[in-house]
Protein backbone atom coordinates (compact mmCIF):
# COMPACT_ATOMS: atom_id res chain seq x y z
CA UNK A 1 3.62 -19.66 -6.47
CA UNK A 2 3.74 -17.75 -9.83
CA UNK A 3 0.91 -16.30 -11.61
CA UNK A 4 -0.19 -18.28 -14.62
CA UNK A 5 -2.96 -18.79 -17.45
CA UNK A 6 -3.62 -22.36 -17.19
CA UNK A 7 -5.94 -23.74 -20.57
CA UNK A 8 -8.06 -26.97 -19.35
CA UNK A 9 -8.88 -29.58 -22.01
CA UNK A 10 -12.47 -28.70 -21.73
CA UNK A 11 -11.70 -25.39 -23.01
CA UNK A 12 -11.48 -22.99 -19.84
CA UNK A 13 -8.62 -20.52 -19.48
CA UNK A 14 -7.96 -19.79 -15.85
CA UNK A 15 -5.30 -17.30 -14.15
CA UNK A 16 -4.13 -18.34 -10.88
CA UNK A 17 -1.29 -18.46 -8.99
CA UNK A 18 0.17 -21.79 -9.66
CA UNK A 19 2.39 -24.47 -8.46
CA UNK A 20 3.22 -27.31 -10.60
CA UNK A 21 4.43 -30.95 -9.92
CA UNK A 22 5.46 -33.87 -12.41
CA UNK A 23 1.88 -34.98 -12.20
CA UNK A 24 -0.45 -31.96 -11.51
CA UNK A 25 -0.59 -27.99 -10.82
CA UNK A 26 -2.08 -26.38 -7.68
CA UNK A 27 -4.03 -23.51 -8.62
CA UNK A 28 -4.70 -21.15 -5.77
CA UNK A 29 -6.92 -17.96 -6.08
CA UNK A 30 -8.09 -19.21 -10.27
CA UNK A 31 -10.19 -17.04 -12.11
CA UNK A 32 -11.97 -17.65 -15.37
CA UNK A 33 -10.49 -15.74 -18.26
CA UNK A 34 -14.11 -14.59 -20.38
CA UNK A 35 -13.71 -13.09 -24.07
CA UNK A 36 -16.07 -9.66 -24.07
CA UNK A 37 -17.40 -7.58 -26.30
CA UNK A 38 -14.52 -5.47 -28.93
CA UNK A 39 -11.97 -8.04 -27.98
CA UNK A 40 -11.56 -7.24 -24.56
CA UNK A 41 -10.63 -9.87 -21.90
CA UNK A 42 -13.41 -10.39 -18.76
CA UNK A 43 -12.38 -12.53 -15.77
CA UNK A 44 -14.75 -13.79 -13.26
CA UNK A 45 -14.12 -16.16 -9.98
CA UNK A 46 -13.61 -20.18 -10.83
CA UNK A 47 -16.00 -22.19 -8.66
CA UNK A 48 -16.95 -19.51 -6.58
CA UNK A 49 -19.51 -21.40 -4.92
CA UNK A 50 -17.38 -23.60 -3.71
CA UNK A 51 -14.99 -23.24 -0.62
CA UNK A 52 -11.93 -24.36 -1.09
CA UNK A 53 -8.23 -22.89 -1.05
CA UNK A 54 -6.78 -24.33 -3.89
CA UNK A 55 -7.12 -27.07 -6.06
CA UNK A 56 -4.69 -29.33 -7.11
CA UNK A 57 -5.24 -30.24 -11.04
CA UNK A 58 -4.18 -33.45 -12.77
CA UNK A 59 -1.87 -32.55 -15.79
CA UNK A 60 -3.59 -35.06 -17.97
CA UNK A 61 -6.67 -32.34 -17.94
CA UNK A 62 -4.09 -29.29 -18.60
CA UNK A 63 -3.19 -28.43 -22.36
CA UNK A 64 -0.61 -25.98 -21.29
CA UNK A 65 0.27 -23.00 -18.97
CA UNK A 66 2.17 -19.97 -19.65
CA UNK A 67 2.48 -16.67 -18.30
CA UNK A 68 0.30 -13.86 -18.73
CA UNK A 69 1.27 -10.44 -20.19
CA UNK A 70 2.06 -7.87 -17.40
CA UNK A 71 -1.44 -5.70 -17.91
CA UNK A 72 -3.33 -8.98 -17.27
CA UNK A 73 -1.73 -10.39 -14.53
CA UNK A 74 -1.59 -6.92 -12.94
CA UNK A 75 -5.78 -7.19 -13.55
CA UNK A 76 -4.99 -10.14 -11.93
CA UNK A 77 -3.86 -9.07 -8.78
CA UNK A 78 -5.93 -6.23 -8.68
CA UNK A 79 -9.46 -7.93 -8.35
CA UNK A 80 -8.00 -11.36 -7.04
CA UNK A 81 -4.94 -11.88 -5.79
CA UNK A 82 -2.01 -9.63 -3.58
CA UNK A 83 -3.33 -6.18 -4.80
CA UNK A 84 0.47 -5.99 -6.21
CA UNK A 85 1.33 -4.20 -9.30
CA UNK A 86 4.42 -4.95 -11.27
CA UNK A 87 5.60 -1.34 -12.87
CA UNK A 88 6.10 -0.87 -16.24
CA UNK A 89 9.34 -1.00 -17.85
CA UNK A 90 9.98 1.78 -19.64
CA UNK A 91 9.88 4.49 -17.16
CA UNK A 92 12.09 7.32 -17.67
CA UNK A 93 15.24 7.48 -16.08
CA UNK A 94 16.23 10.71 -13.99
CA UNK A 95 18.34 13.04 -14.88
CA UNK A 96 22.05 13.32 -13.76
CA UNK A 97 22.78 16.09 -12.56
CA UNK A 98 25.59 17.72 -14.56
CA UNK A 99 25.15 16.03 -17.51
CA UNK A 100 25.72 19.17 -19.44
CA UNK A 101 28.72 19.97 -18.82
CA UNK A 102 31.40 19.68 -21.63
CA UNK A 103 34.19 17.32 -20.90
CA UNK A 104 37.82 18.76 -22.12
């Protein structure tokens, strides 16, 4: 299952890890993506008063899914899912030692 940001035809955004099929997606662990105040990006548990493990949803009431950016699915993962954190990219790479040296 990969994380996604699933947008419902009623409007809702969810993140969850997904699986999708022909004719539907499984979200498992969905959150609700909720705009904030100075643009910043809120999410809150989907249905969490009901108890379930996933949820499979027909793709006829899916606009679209994509991935999220790294920082948000990190969020993600953080307050809902595996706790696992993907590392940035552009960490600095170590030194070799004897890189000064002059070739002849």
């Amino acid at each position: 299952m990969e994380v996604k940001i699933v947008r419902l035809s009623s409007g809702e955004e969810l993140i969850a890890k997904c699986d999708e099929s022909e004719t539907s997606v499984k979200v498992k662990n969905p959150a609700m993506l909720v705009p904030m105040q100075q643009g910043q990006l809120g999410m809150m548990p989907w249905l969490a008063y009901a108890d379930y493990n996933d949820i499979e949803i027909d793709k006829k009431f899916i606009m679209f899914t994509v991935r999220p950016q790294v920082e948000l699915m990190n969020q993600y993962n953080e307050n809902m899912g595996s706790g696992l954190v993907v590392p940035e990219k552009n960490i600095a790479e170590p030194a070799i030692a004897g890189s000064n040296l002059k070739l002849t």
